[in-house]
C-alpha atoms as a PDB file:
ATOM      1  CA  UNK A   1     199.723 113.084  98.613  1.00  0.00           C
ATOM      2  CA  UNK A   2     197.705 114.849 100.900  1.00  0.00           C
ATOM      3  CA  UNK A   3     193.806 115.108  99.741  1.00  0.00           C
ATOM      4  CA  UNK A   4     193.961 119.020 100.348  1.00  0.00           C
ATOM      5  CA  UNK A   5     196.390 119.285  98.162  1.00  0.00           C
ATOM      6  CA  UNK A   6     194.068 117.515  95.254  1.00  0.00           C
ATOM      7  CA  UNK A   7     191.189 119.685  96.478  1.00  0.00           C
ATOM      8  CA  UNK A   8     193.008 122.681  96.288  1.00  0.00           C
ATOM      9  CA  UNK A   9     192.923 122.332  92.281  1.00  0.00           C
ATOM     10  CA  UNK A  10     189.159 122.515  92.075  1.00  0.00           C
ATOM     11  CA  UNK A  11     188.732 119.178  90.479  1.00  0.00           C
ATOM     12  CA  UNK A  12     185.393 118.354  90.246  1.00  0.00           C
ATOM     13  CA  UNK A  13     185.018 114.991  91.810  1.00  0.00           C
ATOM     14  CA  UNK A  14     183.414 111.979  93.821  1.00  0.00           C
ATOM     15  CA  UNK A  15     185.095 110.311  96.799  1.00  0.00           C
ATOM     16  CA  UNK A  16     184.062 106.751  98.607  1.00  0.00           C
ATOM     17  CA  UNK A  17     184.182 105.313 101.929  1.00  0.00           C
ATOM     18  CA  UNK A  18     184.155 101.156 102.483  1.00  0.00           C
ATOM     19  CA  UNK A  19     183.693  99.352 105.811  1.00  0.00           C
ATOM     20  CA  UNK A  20     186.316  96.416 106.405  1.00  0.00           C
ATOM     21  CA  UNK A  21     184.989  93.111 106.698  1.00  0.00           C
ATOM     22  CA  UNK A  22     185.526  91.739 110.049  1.00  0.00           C
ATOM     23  CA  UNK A  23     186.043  88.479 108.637  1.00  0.00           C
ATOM     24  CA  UNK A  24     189.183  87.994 106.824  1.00  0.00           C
ATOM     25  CA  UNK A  25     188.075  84.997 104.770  1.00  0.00           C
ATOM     26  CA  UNK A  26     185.369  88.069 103.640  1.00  0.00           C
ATOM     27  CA  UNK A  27     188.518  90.178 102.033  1.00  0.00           C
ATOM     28  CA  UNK A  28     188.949  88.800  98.615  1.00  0.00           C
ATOM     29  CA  UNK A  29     185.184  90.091  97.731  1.00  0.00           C
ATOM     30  CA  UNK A  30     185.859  93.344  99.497  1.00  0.00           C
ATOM     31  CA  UNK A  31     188.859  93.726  97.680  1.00  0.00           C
ATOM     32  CA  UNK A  32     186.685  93.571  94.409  1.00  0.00           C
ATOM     33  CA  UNK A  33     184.227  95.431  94.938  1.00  0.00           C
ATOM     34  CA  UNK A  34     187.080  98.251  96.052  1.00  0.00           C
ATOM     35  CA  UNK A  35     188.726  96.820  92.308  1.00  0.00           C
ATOM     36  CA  UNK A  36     185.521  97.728  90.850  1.00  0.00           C
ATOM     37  CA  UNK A  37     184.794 100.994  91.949  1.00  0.00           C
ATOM     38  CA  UNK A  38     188.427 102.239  91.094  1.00  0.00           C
ATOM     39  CA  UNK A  39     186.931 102.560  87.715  1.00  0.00           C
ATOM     40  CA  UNK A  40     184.963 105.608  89.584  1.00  0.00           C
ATOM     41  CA  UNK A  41     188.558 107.170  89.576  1.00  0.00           C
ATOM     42  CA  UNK A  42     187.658 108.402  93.352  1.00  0.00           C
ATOM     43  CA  UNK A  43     189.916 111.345  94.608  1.00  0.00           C
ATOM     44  CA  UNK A  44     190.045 109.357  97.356  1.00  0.00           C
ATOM     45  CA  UNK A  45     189.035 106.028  99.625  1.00  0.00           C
ATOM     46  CA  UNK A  46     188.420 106.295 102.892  1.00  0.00           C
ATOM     47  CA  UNK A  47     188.265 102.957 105.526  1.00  0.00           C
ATOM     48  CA  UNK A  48     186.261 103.026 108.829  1.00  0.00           C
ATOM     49  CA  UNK A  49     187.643 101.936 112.020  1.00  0.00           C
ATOM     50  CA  UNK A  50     186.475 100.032 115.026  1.00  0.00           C
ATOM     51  CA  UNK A  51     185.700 101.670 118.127  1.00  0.00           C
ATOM     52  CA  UNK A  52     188.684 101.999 120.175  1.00  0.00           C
ATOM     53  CA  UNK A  53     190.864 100.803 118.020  1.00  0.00           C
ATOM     54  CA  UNK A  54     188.981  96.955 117.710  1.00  0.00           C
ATOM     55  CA  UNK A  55     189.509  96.534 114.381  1.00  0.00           C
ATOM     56  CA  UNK A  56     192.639  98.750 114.031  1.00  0.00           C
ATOM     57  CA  UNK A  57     195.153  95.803 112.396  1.00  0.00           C
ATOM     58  CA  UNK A  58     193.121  95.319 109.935  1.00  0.00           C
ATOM     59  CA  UNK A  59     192.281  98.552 108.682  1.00  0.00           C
ATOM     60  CA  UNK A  60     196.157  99.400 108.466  1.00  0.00           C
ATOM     61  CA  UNK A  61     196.136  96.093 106.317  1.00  0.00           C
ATOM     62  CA  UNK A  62     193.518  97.423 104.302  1.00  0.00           C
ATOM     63  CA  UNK A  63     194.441 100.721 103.114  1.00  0.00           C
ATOM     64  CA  UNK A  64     198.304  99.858 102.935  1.00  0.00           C
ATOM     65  CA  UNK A  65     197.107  97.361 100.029  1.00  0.00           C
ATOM     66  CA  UNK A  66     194.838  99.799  98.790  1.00  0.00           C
ATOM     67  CA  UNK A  67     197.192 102.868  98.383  1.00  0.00           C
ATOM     68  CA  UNK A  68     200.202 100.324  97.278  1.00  0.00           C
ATOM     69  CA  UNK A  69     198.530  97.648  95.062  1.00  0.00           C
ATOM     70  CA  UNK A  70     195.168  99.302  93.702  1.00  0.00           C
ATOM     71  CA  UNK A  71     197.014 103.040  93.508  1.00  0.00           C
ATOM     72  CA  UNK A  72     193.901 104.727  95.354  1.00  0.00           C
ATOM     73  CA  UNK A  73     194.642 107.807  97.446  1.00  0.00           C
ATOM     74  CA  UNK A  74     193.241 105.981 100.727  1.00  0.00           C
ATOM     75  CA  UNK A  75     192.595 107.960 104.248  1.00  0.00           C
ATOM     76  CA  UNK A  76     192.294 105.925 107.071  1.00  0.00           C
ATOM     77  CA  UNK A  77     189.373 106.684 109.746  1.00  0.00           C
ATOM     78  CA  UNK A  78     191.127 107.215 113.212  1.00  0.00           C
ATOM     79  CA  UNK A  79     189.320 106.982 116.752  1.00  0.00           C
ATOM     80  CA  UNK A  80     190.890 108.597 119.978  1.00  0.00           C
ATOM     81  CA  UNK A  81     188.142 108.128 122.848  1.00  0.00           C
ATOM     82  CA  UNK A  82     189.973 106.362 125.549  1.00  0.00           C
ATOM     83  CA  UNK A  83     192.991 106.111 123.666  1.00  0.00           C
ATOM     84  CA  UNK A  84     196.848 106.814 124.604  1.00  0.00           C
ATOM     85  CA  UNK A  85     199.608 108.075 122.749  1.00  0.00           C
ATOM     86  CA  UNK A  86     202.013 105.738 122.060  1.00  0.00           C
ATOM     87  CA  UNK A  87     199.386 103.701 120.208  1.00  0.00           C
ATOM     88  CA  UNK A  88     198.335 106.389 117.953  1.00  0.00           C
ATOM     89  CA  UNK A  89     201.492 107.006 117.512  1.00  0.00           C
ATOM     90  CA  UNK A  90     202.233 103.480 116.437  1.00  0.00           C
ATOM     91  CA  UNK A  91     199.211 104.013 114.170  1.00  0.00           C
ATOM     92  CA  UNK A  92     200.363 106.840 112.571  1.00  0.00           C
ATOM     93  CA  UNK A  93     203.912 105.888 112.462  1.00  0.00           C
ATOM     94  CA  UNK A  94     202.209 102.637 110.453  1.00  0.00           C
ATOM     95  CA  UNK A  95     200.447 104.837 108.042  1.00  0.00           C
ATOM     96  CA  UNK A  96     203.400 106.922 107.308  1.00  0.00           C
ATOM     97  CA  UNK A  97     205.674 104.355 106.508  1.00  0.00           C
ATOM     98  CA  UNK A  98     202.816 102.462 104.647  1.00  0.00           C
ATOM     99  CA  UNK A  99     202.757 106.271 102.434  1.00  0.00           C
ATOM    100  CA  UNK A 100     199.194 107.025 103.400  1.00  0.00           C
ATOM    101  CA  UNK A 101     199.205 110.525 104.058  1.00  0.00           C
ATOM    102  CA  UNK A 102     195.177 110.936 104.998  1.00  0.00           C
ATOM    103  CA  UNK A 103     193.616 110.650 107.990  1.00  0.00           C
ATOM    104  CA  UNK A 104     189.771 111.112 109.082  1.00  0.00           C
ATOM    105  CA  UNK A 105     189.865 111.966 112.645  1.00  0.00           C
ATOM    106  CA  UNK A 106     187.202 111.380 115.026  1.00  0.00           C
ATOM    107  CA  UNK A 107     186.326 110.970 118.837  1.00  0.00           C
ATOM    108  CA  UNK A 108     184.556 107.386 118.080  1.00  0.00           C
ATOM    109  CA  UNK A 109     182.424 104.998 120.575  1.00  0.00           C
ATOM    110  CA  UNK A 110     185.048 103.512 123.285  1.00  0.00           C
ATOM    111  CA  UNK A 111     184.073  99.434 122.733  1.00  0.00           C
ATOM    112  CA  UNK A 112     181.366  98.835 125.664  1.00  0.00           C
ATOM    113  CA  UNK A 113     183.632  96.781 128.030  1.00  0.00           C
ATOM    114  CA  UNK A 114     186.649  99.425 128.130  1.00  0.00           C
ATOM    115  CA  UNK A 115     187.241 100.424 131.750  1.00  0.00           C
ATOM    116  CA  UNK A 116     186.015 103.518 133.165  1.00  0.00           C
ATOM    117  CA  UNK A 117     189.353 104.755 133.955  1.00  0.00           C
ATOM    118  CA  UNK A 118     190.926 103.885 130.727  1.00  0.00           C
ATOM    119  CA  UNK A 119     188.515 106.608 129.470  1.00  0.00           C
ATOM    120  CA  UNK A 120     189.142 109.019 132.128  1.00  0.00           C
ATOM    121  CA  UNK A 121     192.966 108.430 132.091  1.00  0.00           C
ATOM    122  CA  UNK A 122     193.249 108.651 128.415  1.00  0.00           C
ATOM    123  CA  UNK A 123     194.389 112.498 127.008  1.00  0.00           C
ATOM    124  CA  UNK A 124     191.717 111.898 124.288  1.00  0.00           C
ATOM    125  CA  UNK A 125     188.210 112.752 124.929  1.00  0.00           C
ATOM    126  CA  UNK A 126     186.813 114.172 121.412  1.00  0.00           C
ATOM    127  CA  UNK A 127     188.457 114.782 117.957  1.00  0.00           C
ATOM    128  CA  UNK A 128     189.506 117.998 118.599  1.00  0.00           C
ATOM    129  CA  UNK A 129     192.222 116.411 120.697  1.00  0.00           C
ATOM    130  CA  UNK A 130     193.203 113.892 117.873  1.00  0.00           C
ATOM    131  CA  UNK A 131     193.366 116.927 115.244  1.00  0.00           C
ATOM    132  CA  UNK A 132     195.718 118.830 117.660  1.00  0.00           C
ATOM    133  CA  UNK A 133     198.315 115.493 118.619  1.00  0.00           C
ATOM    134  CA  UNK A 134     198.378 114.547 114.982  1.00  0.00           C
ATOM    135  CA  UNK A 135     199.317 117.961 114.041  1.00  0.00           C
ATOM    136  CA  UNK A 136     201.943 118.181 116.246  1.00  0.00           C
ATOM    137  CA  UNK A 137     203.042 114.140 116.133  1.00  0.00           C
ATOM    138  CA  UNK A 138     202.796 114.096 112.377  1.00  0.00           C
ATOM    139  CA  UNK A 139     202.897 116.831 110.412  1.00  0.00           C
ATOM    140  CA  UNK A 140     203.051 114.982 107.172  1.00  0.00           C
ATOM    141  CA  UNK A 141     199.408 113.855 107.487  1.00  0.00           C
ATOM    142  CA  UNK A 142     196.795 115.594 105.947  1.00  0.00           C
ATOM    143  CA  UNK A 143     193.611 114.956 108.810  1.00  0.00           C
ATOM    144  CA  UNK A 144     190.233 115.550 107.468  1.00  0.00           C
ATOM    145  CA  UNK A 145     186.806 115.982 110.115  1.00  0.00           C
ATOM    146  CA  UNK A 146     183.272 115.381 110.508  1.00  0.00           C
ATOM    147  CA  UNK A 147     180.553 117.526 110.389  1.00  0.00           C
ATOM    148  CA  UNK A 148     176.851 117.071 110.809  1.00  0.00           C
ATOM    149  CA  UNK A 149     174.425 118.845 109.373  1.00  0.00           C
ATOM    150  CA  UNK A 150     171.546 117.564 111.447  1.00  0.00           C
ATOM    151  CA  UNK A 151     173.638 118.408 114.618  1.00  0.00           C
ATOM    152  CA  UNK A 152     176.254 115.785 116.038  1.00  0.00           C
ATOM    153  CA  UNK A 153     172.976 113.789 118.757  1.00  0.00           C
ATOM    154  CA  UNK A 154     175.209 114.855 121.596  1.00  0.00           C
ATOM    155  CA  UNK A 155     175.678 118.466 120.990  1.00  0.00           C
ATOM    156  CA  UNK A 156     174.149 120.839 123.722  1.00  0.00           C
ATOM    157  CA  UNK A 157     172.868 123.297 120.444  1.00  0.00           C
ATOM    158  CA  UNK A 158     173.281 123.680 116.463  1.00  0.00           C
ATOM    159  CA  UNK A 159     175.738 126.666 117.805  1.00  0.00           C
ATOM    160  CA  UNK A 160     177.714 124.729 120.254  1.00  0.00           C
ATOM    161  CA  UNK A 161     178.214 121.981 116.925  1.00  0.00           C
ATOM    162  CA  UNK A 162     179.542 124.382 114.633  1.00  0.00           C
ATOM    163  CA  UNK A 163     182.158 125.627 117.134  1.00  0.00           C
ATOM    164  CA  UNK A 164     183.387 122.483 117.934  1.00  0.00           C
ATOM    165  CA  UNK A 165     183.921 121.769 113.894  1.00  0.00           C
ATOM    166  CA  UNK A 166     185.461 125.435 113.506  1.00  0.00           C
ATOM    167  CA  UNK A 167     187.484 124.364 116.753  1.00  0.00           C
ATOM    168  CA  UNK A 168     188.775 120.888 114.666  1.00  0.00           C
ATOM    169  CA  UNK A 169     189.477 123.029 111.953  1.00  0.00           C
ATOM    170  CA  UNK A 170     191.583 126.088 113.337  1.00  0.00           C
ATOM    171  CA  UNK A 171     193.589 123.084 114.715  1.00  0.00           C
ATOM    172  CA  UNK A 172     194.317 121.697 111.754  1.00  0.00           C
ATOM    173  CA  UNK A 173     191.956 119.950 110.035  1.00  0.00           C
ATOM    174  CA  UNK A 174     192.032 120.842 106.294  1.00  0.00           C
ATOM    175  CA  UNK A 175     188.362 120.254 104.939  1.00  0.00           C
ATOM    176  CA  UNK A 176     185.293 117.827 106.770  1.00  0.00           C
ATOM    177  CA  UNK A 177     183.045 115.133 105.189  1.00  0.00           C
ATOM    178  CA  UNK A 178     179.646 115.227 106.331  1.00  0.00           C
ATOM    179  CA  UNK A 179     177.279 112.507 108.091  1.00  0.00           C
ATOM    180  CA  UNK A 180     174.839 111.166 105.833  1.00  0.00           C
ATOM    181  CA  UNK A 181     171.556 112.988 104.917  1.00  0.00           C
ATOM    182  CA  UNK A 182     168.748 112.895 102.414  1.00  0.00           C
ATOM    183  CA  UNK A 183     167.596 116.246 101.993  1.00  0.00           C
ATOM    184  CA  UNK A 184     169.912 118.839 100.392  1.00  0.00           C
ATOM    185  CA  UNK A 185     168.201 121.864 101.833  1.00  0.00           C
ATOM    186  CA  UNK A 186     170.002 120.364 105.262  1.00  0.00           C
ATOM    187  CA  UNK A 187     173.296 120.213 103.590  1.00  0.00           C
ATOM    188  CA  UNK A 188     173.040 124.021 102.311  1.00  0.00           C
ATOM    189  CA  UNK A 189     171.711 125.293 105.415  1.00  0.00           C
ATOM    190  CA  UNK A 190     174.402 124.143 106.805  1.00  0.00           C
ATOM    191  CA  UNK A 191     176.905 125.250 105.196  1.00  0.00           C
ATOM    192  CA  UNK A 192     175.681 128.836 104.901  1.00  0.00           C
ATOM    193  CA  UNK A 193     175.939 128.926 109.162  1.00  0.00           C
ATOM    194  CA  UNK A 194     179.116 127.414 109.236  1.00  0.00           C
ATOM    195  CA  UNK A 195     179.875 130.197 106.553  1.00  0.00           C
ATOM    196  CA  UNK A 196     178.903 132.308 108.978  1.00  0.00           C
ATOM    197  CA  UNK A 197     180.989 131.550 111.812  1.00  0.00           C
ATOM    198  CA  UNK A 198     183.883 131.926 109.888  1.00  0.00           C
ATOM    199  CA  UNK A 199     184.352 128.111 108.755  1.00  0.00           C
ATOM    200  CA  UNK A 200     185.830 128.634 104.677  1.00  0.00           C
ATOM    201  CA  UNK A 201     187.270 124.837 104.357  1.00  0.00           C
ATOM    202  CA  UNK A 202     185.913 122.922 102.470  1.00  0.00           C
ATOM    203  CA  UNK A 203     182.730 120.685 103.594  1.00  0.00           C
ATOM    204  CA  UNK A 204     182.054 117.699 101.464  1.00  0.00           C
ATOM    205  CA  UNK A 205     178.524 116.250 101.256  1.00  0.00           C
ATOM    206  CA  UNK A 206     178.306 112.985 102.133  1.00  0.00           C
ATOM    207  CA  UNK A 207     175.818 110.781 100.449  1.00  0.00           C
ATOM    208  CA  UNK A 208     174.145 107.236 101.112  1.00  0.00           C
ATOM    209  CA  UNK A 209     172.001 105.030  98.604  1.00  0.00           C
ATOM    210  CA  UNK A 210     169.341 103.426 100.687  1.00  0.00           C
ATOM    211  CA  UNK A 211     168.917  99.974  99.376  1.00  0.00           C
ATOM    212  CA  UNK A 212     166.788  97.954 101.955  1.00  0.00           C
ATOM    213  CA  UNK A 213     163.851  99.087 104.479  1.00  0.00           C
ATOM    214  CA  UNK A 214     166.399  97.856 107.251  1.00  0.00           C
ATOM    215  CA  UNK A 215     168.820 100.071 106.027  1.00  0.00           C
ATOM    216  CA  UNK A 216     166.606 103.139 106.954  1.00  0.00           C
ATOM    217  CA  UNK A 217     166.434 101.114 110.732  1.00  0.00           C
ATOM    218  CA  UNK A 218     170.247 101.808 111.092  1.00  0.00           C
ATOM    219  CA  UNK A 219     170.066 105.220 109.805  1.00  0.00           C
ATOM    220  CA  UNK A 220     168.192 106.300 112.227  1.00  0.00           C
ATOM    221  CA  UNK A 221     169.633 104.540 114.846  1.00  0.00           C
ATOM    222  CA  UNK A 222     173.169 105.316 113.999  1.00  0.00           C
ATOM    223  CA  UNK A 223     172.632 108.963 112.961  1.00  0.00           C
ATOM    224  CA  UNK A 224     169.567 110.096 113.709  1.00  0.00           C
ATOM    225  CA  UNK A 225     168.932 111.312 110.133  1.00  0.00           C
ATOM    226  CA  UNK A 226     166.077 113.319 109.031  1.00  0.00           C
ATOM    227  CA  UNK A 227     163.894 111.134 106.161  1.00  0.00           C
ATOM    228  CA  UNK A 228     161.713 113.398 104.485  1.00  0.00           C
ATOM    229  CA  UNK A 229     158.359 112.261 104.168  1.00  0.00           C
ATOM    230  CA  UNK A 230     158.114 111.797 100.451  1.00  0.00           C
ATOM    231  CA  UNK A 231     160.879 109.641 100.215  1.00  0.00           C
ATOM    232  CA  UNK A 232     159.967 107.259 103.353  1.00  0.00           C
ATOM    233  CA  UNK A 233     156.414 106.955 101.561  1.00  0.00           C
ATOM    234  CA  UNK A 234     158.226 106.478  97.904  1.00  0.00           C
ATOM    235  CA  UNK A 235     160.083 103.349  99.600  1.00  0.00           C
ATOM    236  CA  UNK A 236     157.487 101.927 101.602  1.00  0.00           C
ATOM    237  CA  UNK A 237     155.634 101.710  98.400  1.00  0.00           C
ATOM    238  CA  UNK A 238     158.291 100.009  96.374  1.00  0.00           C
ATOM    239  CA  UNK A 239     158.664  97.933  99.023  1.00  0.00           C
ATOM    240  CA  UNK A 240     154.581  96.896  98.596  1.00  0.00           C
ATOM    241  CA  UNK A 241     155.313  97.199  94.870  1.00  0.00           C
ATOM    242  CA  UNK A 242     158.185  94.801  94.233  1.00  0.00           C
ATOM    243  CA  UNK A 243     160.392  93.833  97.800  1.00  0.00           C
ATOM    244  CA  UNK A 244     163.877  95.190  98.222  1.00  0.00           C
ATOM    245  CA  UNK A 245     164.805  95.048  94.190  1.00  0.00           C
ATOM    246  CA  UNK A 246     162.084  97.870  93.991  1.00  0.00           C
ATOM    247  CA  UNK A 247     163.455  99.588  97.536  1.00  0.00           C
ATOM    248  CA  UNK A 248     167.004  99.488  95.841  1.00  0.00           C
ATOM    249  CA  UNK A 249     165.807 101.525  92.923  1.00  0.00           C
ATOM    250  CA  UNK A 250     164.003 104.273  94.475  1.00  0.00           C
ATOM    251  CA  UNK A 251     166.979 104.274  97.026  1.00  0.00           C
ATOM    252  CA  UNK A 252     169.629 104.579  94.368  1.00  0.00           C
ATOM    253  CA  UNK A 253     167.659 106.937  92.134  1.00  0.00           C
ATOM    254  CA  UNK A 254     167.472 109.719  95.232  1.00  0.00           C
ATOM    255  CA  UNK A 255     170.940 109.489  95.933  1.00  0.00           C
ATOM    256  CA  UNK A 256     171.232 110.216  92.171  1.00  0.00           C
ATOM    257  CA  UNK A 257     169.545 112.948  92.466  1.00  0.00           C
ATOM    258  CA  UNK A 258     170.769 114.492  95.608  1.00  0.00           C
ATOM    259  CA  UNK A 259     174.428 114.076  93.808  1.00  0.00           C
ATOM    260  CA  UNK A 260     172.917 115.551  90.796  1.00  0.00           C
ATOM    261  CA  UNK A 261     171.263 118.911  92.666  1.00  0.00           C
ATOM    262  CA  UNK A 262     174.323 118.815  94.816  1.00  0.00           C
ATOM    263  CA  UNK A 263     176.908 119.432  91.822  1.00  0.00           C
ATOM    264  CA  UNK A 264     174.784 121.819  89.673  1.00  0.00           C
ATOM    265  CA  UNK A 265     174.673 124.056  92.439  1.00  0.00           C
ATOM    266  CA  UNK A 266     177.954 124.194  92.782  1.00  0.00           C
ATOM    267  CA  UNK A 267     179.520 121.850  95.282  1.00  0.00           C
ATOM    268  CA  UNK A 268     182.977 120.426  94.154  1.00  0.00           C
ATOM    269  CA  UNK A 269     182.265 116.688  95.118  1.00  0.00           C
ATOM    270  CA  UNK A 270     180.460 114.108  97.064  1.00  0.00           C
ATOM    271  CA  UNK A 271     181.697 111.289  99.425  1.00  0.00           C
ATOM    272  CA  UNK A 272     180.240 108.264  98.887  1.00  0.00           C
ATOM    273  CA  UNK A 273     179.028 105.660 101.162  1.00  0.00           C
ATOM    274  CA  UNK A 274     179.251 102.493  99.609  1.00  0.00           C
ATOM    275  CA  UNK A 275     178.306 100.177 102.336  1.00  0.00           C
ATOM    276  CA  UNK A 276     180.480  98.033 100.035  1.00  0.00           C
ATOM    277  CA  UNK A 277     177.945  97.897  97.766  1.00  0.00           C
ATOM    278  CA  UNK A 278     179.620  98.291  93.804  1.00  0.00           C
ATOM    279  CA  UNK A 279     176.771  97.685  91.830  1.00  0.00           C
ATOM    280  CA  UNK A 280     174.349 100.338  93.147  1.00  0.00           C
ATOM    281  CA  UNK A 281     177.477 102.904  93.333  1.00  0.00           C
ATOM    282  CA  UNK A 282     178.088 102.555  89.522  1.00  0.00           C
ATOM    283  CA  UNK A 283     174.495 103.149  88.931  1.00  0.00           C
ATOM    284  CA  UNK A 284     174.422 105.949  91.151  1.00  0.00           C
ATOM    285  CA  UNK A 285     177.845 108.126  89.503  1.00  0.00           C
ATOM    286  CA  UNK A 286     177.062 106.526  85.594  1.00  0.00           C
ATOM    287  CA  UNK A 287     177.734 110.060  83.756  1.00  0.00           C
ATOM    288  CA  UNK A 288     177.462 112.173  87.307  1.00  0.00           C
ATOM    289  CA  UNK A 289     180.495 114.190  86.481  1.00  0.00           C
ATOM    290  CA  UNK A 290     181.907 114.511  82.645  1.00  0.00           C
END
């Protein structure tokens, strides 16, 4: 079933992403931590995916054993930078016949020793160009988009981001999950300018428990993410008070309450980032939605 279509009824609800162990002697704990947070009854799991296609067998593995044997409604991440057809198509084809019906498209980070002209010879240069060839290639798949709220750290402007996202979505894609962030005034900002420009899908909020002090190294290495003040001081203080069990609390406890602010004002649901994490998830979504 496509996601959309689940969205469309105006369930209230909370979604969750996992990241594929790259070792496959690592699966049977993923897989039970994934067992574990089906409990969550998640309108959907979504599975990242390697640069370039790296890790692309085994995320097909993945979510074909997570739609058919754990029942989840699974969308599969999807890169296209330096890409060609006939493997997406493969991909695709893969997914279909696997009945996944969800993708998450997005340009991705080409793996550092691709060629130069693989890139420049490959039709695929940002997710625009994915949403457009899987709308045309496979019509049965429902493709969902980013969005960034802090602005994507290569955009030219906040302007020149929000066209590209309404570009992704007058091509097809049906509703966007957002980058991580930790203040909700970013998220509503946001949305009130994409509002503006004429975006009306749906833009889920996508949220991140910050468990470790290293875990805020990532962040802003990875995404750049604004971390207001008051919360940086509330975990470096933990951290004083009582190492990373004490980090994991405050960490948990904000997400809580970003989910919290998030649904009262409104919002249908929140994506999850689990960083495969189960136990700080069920803390964080105990009683979140009735």
């Amino acid at each position: 079933m496509k996601i959309a279509d689940k969205l469309a009824t105006g369930c209230r609800f909370v979604s969750v992403e996992y990241f594929p162990p790259k070792e496959r002697q690592d699966w049977p704990a993923f897989f039970k931590v994934v067992e574990r947070l089906a409990s969550l009854n998640p309108l959907f799991a979504s599975v990242t995916y390697g640069a370039g296609g790296s890790n692309q067998d085994a995320t097909l593995e993945i979510v074909t054993h997570m739609q058919q044997q754990l029942g989840l409604e699974t969308m599969a991440h999807l890169t296209c930078v330096g890409a060609q057809a006939d493997r997406l198509n493969r991909f695709l084809d893969d997914l279909s016949k696997a009945g996944i019906r969800n993708i998450l498209a997005l340009r991705g980070d080409p793996p550092l020793e691709t060629p130069v002209e693989q890139l420049t010879e490959s039709p695929f240069h940002f997710a625009s160009d994915l949403v457009s060839f899987v709308g045309q290639s496979h019509p049965e798949m429902g493709v969902a988009v980013a969005a960034y709220p802090e602005t994507h750290p290569e955009a030219i402007s906040p302007e020149a981001d929000l066209g590209y996202l309404k570009l992704k979505m007058d091509l097809g894609g049906a509703f966007a999950v957002t980058q991580l962030f930790f203040d909700n005034q970013l998220y509503f900002d946001f949305v009130k300018r994409a509002q503006g420009r004429g975006i009306t899908k749906l833009i889920i909020p996508g949220i991140l428990p910050v468990l470790n002090l290293k875990m805020i190294e990532r962040i802003k290495q990875l995404s750049g993410a604004f971390i207001p003040p008051d919360f940086m001081a509330a975990l470096e203080a933990a951290d004083q008070r009582g190492g990373a069990a004490e980090v994991r609390k405050v960490g948990v406890a904000h997400a809580r309450k970003q989910a919290e602010e998030l649904l009262a004002s409104g919002v249908q649901g929140v994506h999850l980032y689990t960083f495969n994490k189960a136990e700080a998830i069920l803390e964080l979504t105990e009683g979140l939605l009735p």
